[in-house]
Every structure is written in C-alpha cells, then in structure tokens.
Protein backbone atom coordinates (compact mmCIF):
# COMPACT_ATOMS: atom_id res chain seq x y z
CA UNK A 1 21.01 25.68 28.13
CA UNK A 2 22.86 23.38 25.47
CA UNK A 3 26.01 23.42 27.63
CA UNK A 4 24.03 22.57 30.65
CA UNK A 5 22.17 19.53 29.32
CA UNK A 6 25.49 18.23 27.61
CA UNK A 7 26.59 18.39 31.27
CA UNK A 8 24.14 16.79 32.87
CA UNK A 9 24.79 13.93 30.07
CA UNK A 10 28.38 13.75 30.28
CA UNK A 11 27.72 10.99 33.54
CA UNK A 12 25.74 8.88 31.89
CA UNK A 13 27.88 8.75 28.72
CA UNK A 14 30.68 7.73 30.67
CA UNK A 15 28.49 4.92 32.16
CA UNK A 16 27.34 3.78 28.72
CA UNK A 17 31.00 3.18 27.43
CA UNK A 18 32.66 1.72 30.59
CA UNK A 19 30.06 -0.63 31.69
CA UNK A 20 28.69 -3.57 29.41
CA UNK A 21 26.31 -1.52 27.37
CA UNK A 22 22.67 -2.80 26.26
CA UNK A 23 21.31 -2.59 23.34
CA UNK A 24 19.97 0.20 21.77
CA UNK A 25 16.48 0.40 21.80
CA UNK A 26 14.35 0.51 18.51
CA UNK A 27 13.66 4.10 17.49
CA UNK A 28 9.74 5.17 18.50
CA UNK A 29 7.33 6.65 15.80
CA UNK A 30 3.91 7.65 16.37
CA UNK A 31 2.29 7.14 12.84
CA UNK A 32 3.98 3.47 12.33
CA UNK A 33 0.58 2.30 11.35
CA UNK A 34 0.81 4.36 7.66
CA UNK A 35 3.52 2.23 6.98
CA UNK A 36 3.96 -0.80 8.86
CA UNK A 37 7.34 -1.69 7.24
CA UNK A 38 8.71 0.32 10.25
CA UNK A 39 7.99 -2.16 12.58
CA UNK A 40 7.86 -5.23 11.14
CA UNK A 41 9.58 -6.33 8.00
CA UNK A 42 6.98 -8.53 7.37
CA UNK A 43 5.43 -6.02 6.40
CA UNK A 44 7.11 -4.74 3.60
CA UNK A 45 5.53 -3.69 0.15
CA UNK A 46 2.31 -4.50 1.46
CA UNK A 47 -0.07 -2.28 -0.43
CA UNK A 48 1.13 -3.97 -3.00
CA UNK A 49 2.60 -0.49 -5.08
CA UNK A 50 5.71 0.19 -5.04
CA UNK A 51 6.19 3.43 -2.38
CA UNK A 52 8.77 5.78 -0.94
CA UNK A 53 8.59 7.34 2.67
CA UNK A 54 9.84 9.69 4.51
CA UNK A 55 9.86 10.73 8.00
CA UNK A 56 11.30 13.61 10.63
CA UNK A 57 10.52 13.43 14.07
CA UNK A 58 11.35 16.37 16.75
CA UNK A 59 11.39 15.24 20.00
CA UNK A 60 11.23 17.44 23.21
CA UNK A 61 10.68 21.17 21.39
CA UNK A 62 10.61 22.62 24.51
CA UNK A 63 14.97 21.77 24.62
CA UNK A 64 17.33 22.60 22.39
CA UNK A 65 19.07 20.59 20.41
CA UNK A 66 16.55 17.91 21.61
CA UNK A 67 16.33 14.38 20.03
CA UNK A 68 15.84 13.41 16.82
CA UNK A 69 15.13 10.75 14.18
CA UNK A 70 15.23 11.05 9.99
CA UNK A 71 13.97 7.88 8.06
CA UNK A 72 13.75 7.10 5.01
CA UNK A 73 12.78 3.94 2.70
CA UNK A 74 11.88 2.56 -0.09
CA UNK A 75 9.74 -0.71 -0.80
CA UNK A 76 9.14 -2.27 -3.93
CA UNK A 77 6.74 -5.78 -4.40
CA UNK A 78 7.91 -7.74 -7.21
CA UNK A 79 4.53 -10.20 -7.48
CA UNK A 80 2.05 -10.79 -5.63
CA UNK A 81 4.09 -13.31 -3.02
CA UNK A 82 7.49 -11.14 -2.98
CA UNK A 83 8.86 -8.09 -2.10
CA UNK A 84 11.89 -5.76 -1.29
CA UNK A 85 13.06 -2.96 0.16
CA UNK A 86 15.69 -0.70 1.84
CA UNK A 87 14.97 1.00 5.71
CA UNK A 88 17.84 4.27 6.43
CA UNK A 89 17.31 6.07 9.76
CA UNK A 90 19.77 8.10 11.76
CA UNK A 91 18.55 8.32 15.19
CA UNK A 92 20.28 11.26 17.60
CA UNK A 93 19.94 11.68 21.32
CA UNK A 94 22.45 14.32 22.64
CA UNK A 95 25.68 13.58 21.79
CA UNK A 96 24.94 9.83 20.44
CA UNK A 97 24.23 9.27 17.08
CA UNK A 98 23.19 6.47 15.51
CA UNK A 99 22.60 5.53 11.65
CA UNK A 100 21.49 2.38 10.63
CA UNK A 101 21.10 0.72 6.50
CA UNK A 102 18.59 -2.19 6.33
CA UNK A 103 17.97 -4.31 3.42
CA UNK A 104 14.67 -6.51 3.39
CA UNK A 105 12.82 -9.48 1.57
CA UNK A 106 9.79 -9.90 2.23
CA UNK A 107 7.66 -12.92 1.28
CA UNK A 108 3.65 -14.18 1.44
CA UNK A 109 2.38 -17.99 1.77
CA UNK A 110 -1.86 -17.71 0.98
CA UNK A 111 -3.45 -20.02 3.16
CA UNK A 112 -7.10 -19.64 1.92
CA UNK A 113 -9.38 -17.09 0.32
CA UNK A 114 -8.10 -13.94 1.39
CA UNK A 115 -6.08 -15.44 4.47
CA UNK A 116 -2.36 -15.01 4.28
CA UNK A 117 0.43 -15.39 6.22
CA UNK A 118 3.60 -13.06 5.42
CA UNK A 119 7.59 -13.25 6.22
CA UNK A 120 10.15 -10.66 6.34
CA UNK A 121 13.59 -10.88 6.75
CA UNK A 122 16.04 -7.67 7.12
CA UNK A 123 19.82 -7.44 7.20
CA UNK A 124 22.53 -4.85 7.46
CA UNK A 125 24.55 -2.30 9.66
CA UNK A 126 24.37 0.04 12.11
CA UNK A 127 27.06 2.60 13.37
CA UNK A 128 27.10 4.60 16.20
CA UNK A 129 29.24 7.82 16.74
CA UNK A 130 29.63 10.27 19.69
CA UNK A 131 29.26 13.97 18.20
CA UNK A 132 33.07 15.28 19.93
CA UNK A 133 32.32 18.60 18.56
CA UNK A 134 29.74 18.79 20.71
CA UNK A 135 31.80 18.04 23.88
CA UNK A 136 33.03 20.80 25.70
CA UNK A 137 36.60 20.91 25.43
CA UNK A 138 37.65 20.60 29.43
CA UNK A 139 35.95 17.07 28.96
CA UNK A 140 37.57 15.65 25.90
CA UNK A 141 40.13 14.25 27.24
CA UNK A 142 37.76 11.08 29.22
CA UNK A 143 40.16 7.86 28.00
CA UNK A 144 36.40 6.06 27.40
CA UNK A 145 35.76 9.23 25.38
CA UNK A 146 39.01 9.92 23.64
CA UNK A 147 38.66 5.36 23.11
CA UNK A 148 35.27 5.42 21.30
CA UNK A 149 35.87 8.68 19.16
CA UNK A 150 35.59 6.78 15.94
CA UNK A 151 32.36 5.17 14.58
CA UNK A 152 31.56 2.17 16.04
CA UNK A 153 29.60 -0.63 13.63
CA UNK A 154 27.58 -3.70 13.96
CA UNK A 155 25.76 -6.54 12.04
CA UNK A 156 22.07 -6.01 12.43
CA UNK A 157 19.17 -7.99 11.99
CA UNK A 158 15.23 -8.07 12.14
CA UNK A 159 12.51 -10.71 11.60
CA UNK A 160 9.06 -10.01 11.36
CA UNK A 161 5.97 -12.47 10.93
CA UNK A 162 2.14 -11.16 10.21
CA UNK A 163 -0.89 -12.70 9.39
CA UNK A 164 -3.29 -10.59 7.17
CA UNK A 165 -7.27 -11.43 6.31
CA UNK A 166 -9.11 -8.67 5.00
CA UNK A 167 -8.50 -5.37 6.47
CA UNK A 168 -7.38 -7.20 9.94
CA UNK A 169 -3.07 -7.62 10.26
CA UNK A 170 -1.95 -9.09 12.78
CA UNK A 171 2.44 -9.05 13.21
CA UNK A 172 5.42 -9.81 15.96
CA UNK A 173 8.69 -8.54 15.03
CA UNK A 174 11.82 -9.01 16.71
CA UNK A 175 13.49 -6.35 15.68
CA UNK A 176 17.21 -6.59 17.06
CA UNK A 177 18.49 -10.15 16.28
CA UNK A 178 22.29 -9.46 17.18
CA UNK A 179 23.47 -8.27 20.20
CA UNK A 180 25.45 -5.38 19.88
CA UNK A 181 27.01 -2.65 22.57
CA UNK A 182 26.83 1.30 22.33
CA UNK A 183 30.31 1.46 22.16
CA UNK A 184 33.55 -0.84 21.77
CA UNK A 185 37.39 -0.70 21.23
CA UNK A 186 36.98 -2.83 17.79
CA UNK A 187 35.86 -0.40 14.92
CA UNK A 188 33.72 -3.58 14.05
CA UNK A 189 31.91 -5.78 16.74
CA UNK A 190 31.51 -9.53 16.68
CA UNK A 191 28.50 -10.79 15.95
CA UNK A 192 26.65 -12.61 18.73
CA UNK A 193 22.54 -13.29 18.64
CA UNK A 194 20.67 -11.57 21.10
CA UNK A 195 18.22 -13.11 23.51
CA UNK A 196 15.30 -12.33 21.68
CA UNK A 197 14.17 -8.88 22.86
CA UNK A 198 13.23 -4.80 21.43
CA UNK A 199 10.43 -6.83 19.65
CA UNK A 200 7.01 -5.70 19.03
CA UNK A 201 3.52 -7.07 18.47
CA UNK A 202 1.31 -5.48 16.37
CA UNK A 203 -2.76 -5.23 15.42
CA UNK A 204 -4.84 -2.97 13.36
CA UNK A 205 -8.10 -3.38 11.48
CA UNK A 206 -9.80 -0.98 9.12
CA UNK A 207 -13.95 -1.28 8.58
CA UNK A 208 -16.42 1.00 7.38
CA UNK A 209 -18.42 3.44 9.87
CA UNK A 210 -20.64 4.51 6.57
CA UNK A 211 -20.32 4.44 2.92
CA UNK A 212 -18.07 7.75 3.68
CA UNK A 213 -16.64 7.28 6.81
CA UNK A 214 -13.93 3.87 8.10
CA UNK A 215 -12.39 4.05 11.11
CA UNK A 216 -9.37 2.53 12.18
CA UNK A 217 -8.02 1.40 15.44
CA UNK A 218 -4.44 0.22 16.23
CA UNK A 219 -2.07 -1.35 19.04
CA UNK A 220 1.25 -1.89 19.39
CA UNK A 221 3.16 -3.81 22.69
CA UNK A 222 6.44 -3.10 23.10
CA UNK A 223 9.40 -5.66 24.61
CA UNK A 224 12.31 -3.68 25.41
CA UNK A 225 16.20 -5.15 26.34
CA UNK A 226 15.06 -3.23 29.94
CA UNK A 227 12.44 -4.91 30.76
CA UNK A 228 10.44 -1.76 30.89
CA UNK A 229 7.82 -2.87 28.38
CA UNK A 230 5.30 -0.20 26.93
CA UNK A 231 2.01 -0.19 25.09
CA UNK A 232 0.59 2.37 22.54
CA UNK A 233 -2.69 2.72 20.91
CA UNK A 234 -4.16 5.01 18.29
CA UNK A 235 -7.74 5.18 15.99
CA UNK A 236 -8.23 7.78 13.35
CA UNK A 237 -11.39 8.21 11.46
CA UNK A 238 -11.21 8.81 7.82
CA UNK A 239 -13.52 10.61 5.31
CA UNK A 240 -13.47 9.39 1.73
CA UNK A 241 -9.59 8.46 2.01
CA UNK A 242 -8.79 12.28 1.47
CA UNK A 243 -9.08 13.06 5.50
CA UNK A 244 -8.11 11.47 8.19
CA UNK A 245 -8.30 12.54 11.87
CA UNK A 246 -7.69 11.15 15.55
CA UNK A 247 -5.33 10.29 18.23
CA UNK A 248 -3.41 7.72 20.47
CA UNK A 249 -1.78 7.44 23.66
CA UNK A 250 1.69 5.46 24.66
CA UNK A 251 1.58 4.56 28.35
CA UNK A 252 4.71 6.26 30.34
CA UNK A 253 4.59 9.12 27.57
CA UNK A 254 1.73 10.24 27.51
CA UNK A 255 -1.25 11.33 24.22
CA UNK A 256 -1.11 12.25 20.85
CA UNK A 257 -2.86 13.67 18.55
CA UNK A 258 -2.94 12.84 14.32
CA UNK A 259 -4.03 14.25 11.11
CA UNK A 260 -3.33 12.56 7.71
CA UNK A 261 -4.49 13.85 4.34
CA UNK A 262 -4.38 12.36 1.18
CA UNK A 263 -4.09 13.34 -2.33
CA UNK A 264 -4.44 10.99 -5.42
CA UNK A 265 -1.17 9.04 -4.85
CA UNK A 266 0.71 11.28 -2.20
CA UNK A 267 -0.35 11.14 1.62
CA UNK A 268 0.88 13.10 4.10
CA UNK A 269 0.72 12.93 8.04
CA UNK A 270 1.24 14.85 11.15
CA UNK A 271 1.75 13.99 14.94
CA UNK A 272 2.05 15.93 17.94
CA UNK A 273 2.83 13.81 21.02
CA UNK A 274 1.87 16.00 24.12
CA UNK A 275 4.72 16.54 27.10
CA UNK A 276 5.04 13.88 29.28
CA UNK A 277 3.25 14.97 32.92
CA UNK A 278 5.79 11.79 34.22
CA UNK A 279 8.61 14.14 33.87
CA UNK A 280 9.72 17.13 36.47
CA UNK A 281 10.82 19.71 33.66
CA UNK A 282 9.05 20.83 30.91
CA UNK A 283 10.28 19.15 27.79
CA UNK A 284 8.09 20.26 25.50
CA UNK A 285 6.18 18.07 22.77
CA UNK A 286 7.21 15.96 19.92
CA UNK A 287 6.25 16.79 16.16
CA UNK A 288 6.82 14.01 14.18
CA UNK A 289 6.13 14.38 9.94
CA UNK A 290 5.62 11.81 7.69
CA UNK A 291 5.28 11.82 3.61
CA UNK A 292 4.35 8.90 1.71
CA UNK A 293 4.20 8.28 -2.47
CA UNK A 294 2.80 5.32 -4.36
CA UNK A 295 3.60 5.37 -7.71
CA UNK A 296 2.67 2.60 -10.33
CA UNK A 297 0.08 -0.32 -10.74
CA UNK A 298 -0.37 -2.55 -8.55
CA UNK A 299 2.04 -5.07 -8.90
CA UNK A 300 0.66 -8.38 -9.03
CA UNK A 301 1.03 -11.59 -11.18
CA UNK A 302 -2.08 -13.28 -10.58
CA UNK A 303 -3.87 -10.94 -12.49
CA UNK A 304 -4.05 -12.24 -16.38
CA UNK A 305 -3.49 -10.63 -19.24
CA UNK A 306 -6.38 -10.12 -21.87
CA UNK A 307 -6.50 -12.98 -23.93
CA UNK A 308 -7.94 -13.53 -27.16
CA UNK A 309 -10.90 -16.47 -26.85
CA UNK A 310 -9.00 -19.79 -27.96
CA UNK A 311 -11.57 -21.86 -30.77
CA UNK A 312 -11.98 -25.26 -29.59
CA UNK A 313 -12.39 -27.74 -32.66
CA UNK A 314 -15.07 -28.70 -33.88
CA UNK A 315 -15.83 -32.11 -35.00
CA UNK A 316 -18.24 -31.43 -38.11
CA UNK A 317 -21.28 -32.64 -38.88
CA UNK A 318 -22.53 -34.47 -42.21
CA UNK A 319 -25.85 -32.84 -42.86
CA UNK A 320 -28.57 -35.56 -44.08
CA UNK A 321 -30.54 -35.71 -47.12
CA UNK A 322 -33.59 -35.27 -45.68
CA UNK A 323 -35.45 -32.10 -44.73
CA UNK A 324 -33.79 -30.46 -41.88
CA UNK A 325 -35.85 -29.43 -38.30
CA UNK A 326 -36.12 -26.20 -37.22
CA UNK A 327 -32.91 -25.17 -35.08
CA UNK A 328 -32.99 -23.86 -31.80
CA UNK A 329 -30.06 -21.46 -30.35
CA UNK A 330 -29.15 -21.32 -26.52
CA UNK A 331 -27.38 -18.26 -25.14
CA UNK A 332 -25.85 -20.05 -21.83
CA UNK A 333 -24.81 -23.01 -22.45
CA UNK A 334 -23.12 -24.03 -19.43
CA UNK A 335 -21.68 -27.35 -20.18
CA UNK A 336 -19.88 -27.22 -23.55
CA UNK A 337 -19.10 -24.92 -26.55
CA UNK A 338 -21.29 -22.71 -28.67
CA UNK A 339 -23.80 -24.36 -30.93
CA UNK A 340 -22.90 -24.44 -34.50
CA UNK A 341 -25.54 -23.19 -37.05
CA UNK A 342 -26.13 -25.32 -40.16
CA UNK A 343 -27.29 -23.09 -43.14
CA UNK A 344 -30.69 -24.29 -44.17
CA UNK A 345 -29.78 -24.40 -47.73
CA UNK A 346 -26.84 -26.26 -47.29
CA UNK A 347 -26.18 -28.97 -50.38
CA UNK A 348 -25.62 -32.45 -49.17
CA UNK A 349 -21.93 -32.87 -48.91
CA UNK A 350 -19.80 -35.88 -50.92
CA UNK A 351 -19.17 -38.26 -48.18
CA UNK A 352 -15.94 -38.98 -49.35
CA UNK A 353 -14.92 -35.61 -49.54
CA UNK A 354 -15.41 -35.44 -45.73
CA UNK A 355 -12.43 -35.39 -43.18
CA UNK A 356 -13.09 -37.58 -40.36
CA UNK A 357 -10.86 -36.16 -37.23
CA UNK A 358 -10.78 -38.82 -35.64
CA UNK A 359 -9.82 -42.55 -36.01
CA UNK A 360 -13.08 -44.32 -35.19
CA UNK A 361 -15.49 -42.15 -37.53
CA UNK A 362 -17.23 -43.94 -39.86
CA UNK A 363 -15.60 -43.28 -43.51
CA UNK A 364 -18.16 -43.66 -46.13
CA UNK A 365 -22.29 -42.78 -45.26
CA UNK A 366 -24.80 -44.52 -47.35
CA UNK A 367 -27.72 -41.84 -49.00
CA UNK A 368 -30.63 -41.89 -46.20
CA UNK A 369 -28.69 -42.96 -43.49
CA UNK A 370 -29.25 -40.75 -40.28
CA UNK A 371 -26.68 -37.93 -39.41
CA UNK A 372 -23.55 -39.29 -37.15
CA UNK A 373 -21.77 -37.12 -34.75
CA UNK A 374 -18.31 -37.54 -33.44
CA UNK A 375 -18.43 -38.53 -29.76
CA UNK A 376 -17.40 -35.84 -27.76
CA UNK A 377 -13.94 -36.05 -25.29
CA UNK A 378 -14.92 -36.24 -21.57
CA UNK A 379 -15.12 -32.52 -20.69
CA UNK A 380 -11.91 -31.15 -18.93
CA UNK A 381 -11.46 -28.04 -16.73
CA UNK A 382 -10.92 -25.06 -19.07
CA UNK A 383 -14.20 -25.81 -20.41
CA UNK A 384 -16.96 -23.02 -21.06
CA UNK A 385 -19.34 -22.41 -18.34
CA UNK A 386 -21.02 -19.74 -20.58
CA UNK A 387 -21.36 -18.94 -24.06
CA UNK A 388 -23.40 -17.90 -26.43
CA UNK A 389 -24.02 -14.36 -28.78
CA UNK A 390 -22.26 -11.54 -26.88
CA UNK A 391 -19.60 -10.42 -24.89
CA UNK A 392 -19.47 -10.76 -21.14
CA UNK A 393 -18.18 -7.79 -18.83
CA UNK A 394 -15.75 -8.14 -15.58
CA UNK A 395 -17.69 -6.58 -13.17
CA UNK A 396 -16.19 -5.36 -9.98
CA UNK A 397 -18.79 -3.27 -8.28
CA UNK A 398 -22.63 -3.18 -8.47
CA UNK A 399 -24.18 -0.20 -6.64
CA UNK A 400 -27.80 1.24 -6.25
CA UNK A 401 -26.29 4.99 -5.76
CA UNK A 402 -24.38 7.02 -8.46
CA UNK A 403 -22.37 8.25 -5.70
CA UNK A 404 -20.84 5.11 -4.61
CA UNK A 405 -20.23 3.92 -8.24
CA UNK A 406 -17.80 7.03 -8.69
CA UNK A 407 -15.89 6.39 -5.93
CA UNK A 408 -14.86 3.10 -7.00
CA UNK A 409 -14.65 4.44 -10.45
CA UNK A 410 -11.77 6.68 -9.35
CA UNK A 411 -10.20 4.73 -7.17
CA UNK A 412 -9.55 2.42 -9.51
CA UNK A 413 -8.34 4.98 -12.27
CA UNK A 414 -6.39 6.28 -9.65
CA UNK A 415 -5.14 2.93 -9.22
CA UNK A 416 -3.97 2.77 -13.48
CA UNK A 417 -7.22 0.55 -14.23
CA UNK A 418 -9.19 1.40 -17.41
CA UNK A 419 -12.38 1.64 -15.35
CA UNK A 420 -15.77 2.29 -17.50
CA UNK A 421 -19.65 2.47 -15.71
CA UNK A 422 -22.81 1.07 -17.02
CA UNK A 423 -26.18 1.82 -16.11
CA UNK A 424 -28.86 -1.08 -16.28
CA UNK A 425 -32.05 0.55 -16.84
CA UNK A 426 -33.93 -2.57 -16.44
CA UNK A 427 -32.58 -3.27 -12.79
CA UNK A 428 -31.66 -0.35 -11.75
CA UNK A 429 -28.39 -0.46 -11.21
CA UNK A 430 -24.98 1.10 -11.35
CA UNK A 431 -21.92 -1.36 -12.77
CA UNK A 432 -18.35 -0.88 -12.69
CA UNK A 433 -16.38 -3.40 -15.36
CA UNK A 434 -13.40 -3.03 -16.69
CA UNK A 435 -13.44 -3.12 -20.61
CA UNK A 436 -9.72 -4.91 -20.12
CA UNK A 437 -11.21 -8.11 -19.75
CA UNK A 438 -14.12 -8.35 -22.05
CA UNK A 439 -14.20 -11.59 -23.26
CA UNK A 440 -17.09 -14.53 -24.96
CA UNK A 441 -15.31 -17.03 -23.45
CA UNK A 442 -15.48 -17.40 -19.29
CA UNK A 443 -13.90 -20.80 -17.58
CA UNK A 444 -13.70 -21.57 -14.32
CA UNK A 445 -9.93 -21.36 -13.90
CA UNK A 446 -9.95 -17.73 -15.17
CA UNK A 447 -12.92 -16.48 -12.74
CA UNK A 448 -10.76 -18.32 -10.19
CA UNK A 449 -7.28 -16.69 -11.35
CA UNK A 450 -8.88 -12.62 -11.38
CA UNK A 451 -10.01 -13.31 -7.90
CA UNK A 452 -6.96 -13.96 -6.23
CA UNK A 453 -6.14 -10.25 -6.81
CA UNK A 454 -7.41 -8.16 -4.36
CA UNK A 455 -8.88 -6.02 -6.07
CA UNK A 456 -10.87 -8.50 -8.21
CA UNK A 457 -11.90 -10.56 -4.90
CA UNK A 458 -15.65 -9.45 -5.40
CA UNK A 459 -15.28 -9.52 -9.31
CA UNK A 460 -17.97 -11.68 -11.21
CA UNK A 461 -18.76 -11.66 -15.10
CA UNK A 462 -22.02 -10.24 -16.41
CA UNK A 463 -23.76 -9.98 -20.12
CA UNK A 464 -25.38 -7.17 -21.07
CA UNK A 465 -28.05 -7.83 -24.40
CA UNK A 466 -26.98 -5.98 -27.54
C-alpha cells in the first residue's frame, strides 16, 4: 500500500519541481479557535498568561503513512499592550516535508472601554525537504529529484489584524507575505512579496447560555493561492469551564466532531474530522490532539500595586478662646479630606508659637478674635471622593447565590489572586473583594486605573461598618 501511494505521487512531484510551483498552502487545524495564535498573529498572548501549546494532527487514518502536522509554541505577554512568541510546525504530506520557525510581536492600541484593536507581526523561515529514503530506488535517479535533494529554505512572513470587545474577536490574517516555490536550485530563495493570498478571516464570540452553561460559536474563511477558497465553522457548549462539547464542519471536507476538558491551568482537546464523502476511496478520518498550559498571573501593568494612603497636609487650625460647639463627623465626604477632630480640652495655643504654612496667613491673632482657616488650594484630580472611619473593599463580584460567588472565588485563586468572600447579612448578599487592595483612601484615577484590567472591569469599592 505505501509503495503504491508513493507511486501514484511520484507524477505529481515531478510536476511540483519542474513547473513554477505555488505556494504552499497554510497548514489546516480543526481546534484553531483554543488558540487563535495559529491563525492570526494578532492574536498572540491574548489571554493575557503566558502559555505553551502543543498539537498532533493525523490525517487520513484509513492510509498509511498518511499526512501529518506537529506544532508547537510558546507565547508570552509582556504588559498589557505587548506580547511575544515563537510558532514551530513541521507539516508532512507523502514524501514532502515541510518545517517552518516563526517569531512574533504582537501589540494592542485600546480604543475605548473594553474596545481594542490588536497587531501582530511574525517573521522567520521555512524549509522544505523531499524524504529520498522514501523513494523507491528505480526512481531516484529523476534530474528534478536528484536537483532538489537538499533542503530548500525561504524568508517567511505573516500579518495579522483583530479587533476584540468583550468576548466578540474579530481578525484577518495574511498569513504568507513572501512568495516562495516548493522547490528551487538555490539552497536559499530570493525574497519576493506575494500577492496577498493563504489569508484568513476570522470570528468567534463566547456568551452565557446559563449561569453554568456558555456557548461558543466560530467561523473561519479561507483565501487560498488556488483560488479554491473554503469556509469552516464550529460551536461547542461548555459546562463550568471544566467541559466542553460540540462540533464543526469545513465545506469540501466534510464534519467534525470536538471535546475539550479542562483542569485548573491545563486544557486539553480532541478532534475527529469525519472522511470526506467528496473523495472515491476511503481515506479514513483525521484525529487531531491538542494540549494547552497557562502558567503564571496574569500579566498586566495597568493593574497597581497596593499602596499605602498618602496624608495630604493639613493646614492647622488656631482653636479660639471661647467655648467650642459641638463637632459633627461625616463618614463620606466626597469633596475633600477627612475632618480633623479638635480635642475639647484643648489649651489655647501661643499665637506666636504657631507655624503659618503659607505666605498670606495672618502672623499674630489678637485674644477674642474669631478662628481663621487657611484657604484651601483649588481641588485637583487625585483628590478623595470618599473618606471617612474605615477601610473600603475592592469588590469584584456581588451575587445573590453562594454558588455563583464560589465560582468566581476560584477562578480567581486559580488565576494567583488573593480572593476572600463576605456575606452582608443586612442585604443579603454574597461579595467577592480582594483584601490586596484595601485601602481608606479611593480617587478617581485609581478606580479608573483597576478597571482597565479585565478582570477588574466590573470592580467598584464598598465599606463595610466595623
């Protein structure tokens, strides 16, 4: 069987290296929505972890010796705006076999609350190589054979661009930028641009079925050098992250069918791409495995460090020799800092002995005369908007059911976050804070600042009595 489908190839071999060959098209995978960096190097570190995948995919089981790809990568965000990584695949059909060493950088523009629009540029080589051991020996001796028995490399190039709101990403990739032939007499090739085609355009969007269940849906058009363009589509369902299940169907192939399961930071996934009723022999299916592992926080700049609460000064007051009123204390006070208390007891103070902070306070106070008060500066930016007795508590979920509170609670552990839960007995509710970030002093620009992580989007501060 081997010897007879090496046979059958030998013809079209020969065509490949005599005639003007075209370029080779981009490698298929069935699960390329697990990890999007396949496709598009836009793409790339975009849960925001650092990750490692891996990948095998079998085609035709029914054959022998039947096509194959192994990928691996590695993608690693550096902030929240940039990211890099490294994409390795050897690809074999047959005799033909073709390895390929990417290097990518990836970077991210926000455009608005949760709207951004990401870049990705990848660079590197690609060799191909006919397997001569695998050539019976009567047909060795083909000149274009015996011509092209070493590897063959070439300069190669991708772009991708996505746009990303919420759980919807949206991406085109053009994912062979220089032309390049099968095979050549030059060890090297030159490098010439290609018109623009083997690109792909890209959609998925994740949303919750129930507080359980989110489904999924993807789609994927292909533009290949051949003009024999292609679209595949797939939706799996998933329960609580751990499980997820469905299927997809690439037109001229044929369906597929997908399992994924996860497990704290390692998720694995399985595809089985049915034969292909387009073809007259039985081929077989396609098993295609793929392993992926997060490891690390999320790796983002925008989220600040824990802080200790900088004290403003305070311009001080002269008490006055008459009886003082009764004071009054305000636990939000959202324009400026926290009130002072004056002891009630407090001994009148030796005007002199008072240091005025500023140039245009009066220096000497005559006994009687009423109490004066610095003027306060015009109030800037990093300004309070609450203070007052107590600490205040980043919240980042509020939920009626206990249920739904520990899910986010381990997620987030899962995640490296020192998560804690609360229980408001007054309310009725479930909170999820993070003790990190427990703080008496709350501006605007640091509300602003936690919610340009992700995970913080939703966050909002809340004091609980003592």
């Amino acid at each position: 069987m081997k010897k007879t489908l090496l046979l059958l190839f030998l013809p079209v071999l020969h065509f490949a290296l005599i005639a003007p060959a075209r370029a080779q098209q981009f490698p298929l995978y069935t699960q390329y929505f697990a990890n999007p960096y396949l496709i598009n190097p836009s793409l790339v570190g975009s849960a925001q972890r650092p990750e490692v995948n891996a990948l095998y995919r079998q085609q035709w089981s029914g054959i022998k010796d039947g096509p194959r790809t192994l990928q691996f990568d590695v993608q690693y965000p550096i902030d929240n705006r940039i990211a890099v990584g490294v994409n390795v695949y050897d690809d074999r059909t047959v005799l033909l076999s073709n390895t390929s060493v990417m290097l990518t950088f990836g970077y991210r523009v926000p455009l608005a609350t949760e709207h951004t629009l990401a870049f990705g540029l990848s660079a590197g080589t690609i060799a191909n190589r006919i397997r001569m051991e695998e050539i019976p020996d009567i047909d060795s001796y083909d000149p274009a054979l015996m011509n092209s028995s070493n590897n063959n490399m070439a300069l190669d190039g991708q772009f991708g661009i996505s746009y990303i709101f919420k759980n919807l990403v949206i991406g085109y990739s053009m994912n062979n930028l220089i032309k390049r032939q099968t095979f050549t007499e030059d060890k090297f090739q030159q490098v010439t641009f290609n018109n623009m085609k083997n690109n792909i355009a890209f959609a998925t969007y994740r949303f919750s079925v129930s507080t359980n269940v989110a489904f999924q849906p993807n789609f994927a058009y292909h533009f290949t050098d051949d003009n024999v363009n292609f679209f595949d589509a797939a939706g799996l369902f998933y329960y609580k992250d751990v499980i997820g299940l469905g299927g997809g169907y690439r037109q001229n192939f044929g369906p597929s069918a997908i399992l994924r399961l996860t497990w704290r930071d390692l998720n694995v996934g399985y595809a089985y791409d049915f034969p292909s009723t387009r073809v007259g022999v039985s081929t077989g299916g396609t098993n295609e495995v793929q392993l992926k592992w997060r490891f690390g926080k999320l790796v983002d700049t925008s989220t600040p460090k824990k802080k200790q609460p900088q004290q403003k000064p305070v311009t001080p007051v002269i008490p006055e020799e008459t009886p003082q009123t009764e004071k009054t204390d305000s636990t939000d006070n959202v324009a400026g800092e926290r009130p002072k208390r004056t002891p009630d007891n407090t001994t009148p103070q030796n005007p002199s002995s008072v240091t005025q902070p500023a140039s245009n306070a009066p220096t000497t106070l005559q006994p009687g005369q009423p109490t004066i008060k610095q003027e306060e500066e015009p109030k800037q930016p990093e300004k309070n908007l609450f203070t007052g007795e107590g600490e205040w508590h980043l919240v980042v979920g509020t939920f009626e059911k206990k249920s739904n509170a520990d899910k986010l609670l381990k997620k987030l552990k899962d995640e490296g976050f020192n998560a804690e839960m609360r229980y408001d007995n007054d309310l009725k509710y479930y909170y999820i804070h993070l003790p990190d970030y427990t703080t008496q002093d709350i501006t605007l620009d640091k509300v602003m600042q936690l919610r340009k992580d992700p995970t913080f989007k939703e966050a909002w501060f809340k004091r609980w009595k003592q």
